[in-house]
C-alpha atoms as a PDB file:
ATOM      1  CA  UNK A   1       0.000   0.000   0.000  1.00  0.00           C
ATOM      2  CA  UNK A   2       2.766   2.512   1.145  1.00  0.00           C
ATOM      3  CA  UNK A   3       6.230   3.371  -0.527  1.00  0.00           C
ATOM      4  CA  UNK A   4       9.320   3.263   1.691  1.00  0.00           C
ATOM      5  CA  UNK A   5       8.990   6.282   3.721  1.00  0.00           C
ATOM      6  CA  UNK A   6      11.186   9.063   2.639  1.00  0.00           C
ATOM      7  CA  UNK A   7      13.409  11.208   4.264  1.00  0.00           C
ATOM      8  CA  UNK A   8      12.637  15.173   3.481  1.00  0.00           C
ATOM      9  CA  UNK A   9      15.765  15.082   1.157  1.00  0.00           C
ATOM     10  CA  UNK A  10      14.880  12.033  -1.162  1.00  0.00           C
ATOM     11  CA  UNK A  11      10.966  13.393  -1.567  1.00  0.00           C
ATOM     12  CA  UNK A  12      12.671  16.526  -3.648  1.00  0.00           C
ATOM     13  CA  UNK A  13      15.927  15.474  -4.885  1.00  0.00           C
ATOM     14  CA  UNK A  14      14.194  16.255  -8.389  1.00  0.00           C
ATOM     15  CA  UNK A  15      14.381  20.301  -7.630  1.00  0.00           C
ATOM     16  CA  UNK A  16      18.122  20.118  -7.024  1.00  0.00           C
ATOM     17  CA  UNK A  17      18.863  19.777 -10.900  1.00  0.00           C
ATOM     18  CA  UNK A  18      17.555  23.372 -11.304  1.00  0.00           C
ATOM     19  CA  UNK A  19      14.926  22.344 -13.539  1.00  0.00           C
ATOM     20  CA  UNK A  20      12.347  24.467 -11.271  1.00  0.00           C
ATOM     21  CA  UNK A  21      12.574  28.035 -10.390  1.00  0.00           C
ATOM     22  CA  UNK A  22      12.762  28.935  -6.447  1.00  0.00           C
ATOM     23  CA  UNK A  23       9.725  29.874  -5.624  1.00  0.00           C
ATOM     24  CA  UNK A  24       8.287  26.482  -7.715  1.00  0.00           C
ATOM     25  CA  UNK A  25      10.894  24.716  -5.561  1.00  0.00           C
ATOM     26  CA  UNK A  26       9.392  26.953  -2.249  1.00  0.00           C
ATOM     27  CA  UNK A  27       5.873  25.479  -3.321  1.00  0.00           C
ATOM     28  CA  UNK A  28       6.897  21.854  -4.202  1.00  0.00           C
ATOM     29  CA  UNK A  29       9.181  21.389  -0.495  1.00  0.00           C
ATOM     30  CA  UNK A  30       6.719  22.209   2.044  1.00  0.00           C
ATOM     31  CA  UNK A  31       5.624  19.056   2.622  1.00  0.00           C
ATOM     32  CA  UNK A  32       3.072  18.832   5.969  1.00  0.00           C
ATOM     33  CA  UNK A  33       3.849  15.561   8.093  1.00  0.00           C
ATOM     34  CA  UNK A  34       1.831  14.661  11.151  1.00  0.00           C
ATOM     35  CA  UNK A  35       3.354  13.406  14.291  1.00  0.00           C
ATOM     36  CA  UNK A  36       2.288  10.487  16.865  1.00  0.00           C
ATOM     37  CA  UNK A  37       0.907  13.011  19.229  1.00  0.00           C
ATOM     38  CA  UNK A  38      -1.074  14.692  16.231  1.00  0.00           C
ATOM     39  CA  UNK A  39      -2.165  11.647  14.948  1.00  0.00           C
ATOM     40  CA  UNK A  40      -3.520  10.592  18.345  1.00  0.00           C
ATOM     41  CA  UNK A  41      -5.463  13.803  18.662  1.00  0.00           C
ATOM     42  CA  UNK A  42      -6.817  13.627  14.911  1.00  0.00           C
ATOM     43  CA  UNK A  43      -8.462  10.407  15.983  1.00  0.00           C
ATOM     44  CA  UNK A  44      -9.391  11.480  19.198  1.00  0.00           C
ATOM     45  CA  UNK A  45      -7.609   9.217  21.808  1.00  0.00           C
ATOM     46  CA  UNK A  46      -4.660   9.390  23.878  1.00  0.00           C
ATOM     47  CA  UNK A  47      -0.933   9.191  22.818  1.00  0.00           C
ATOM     48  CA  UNK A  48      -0.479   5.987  24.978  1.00  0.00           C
ATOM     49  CA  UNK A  49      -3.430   4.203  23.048  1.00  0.00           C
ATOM     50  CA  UNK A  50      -2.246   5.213  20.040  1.00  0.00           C
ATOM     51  CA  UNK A  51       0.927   2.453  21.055  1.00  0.00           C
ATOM     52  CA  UNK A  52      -2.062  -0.275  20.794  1.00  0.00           C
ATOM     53  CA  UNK A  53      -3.005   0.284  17.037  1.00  0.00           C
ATOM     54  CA  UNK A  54      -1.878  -1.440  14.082  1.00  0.00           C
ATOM     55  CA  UNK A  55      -0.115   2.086  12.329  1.00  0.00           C
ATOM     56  CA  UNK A  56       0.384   2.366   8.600  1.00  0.00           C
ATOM     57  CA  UNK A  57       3.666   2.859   7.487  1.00  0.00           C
ATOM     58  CA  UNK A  58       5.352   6.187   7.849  1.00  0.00           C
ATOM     59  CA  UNK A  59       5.001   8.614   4.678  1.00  0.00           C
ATOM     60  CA  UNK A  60       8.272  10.004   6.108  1.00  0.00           C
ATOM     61  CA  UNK A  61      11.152   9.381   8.263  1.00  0.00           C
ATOM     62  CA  UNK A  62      13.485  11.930  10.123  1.00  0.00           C
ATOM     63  CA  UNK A  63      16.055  10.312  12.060  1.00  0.00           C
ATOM     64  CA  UNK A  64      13.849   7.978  13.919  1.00  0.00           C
ATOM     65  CA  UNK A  65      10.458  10.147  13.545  1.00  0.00           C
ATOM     66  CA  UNK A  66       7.739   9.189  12.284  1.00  0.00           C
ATOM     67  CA  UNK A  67       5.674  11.141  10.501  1.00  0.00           C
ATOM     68  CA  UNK A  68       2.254  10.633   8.290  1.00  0.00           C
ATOM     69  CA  UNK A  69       0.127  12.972   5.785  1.00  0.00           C
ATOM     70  CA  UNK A  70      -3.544  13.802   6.839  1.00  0.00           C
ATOM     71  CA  UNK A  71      -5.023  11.479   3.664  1.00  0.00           C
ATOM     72  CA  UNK A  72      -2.855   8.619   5.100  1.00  0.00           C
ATOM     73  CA  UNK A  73      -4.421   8.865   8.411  1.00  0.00           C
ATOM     74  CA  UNK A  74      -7.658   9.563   7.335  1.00  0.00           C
ATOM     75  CA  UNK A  75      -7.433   6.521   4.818  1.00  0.00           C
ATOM     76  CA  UNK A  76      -6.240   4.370   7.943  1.00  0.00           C
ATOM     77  CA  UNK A  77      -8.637   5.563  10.466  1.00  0.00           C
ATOM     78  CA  UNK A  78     -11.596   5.243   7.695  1.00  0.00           C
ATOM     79  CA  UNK A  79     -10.376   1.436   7.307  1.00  0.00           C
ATOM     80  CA  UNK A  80     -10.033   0.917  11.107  1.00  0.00           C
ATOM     81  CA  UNK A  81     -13.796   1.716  11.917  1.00  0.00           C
END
């Protein structure tokens, strides 16, 4: 279902060719990730239950932290129910 999770560097290693202009490569970097904590609020439960449920794989990894997009979540929370 999910990609290896990528780290911020390998999701635009695409812009660093110069083939955009900056402010395309502004647009294209922000990417938004949501954390554990964020994820547990989104679904409305607390961090330490959050431990208990079967996560989907990362969208993206920074050092050792997790992080997921909103349609992930929302795909995997839809699913759960």
């Amino acid at each position: 279902m999910h990609s290896t999770p990528k780290t911020i560097m390998d999701s635009h290693l695409h812009c660093l060719d110069n083939c955009c202009s900056t402010k395309e490569r502004q647009d294209t970097m922000t990417e938004i990730y949501m954390s554990f904590t964020e994820v547990a609020e989104f679904i409305g439960i607390q961090k330490g239950a959050l431990a208990n449920y079967n996560m989907p794989e990362p969208d993206a990894l920074i050092g050792r932290t997790r992080g997921w997009k909103r349609e992930t979540i929302e795909q995997w929370n839809a699913n759960r129910l």
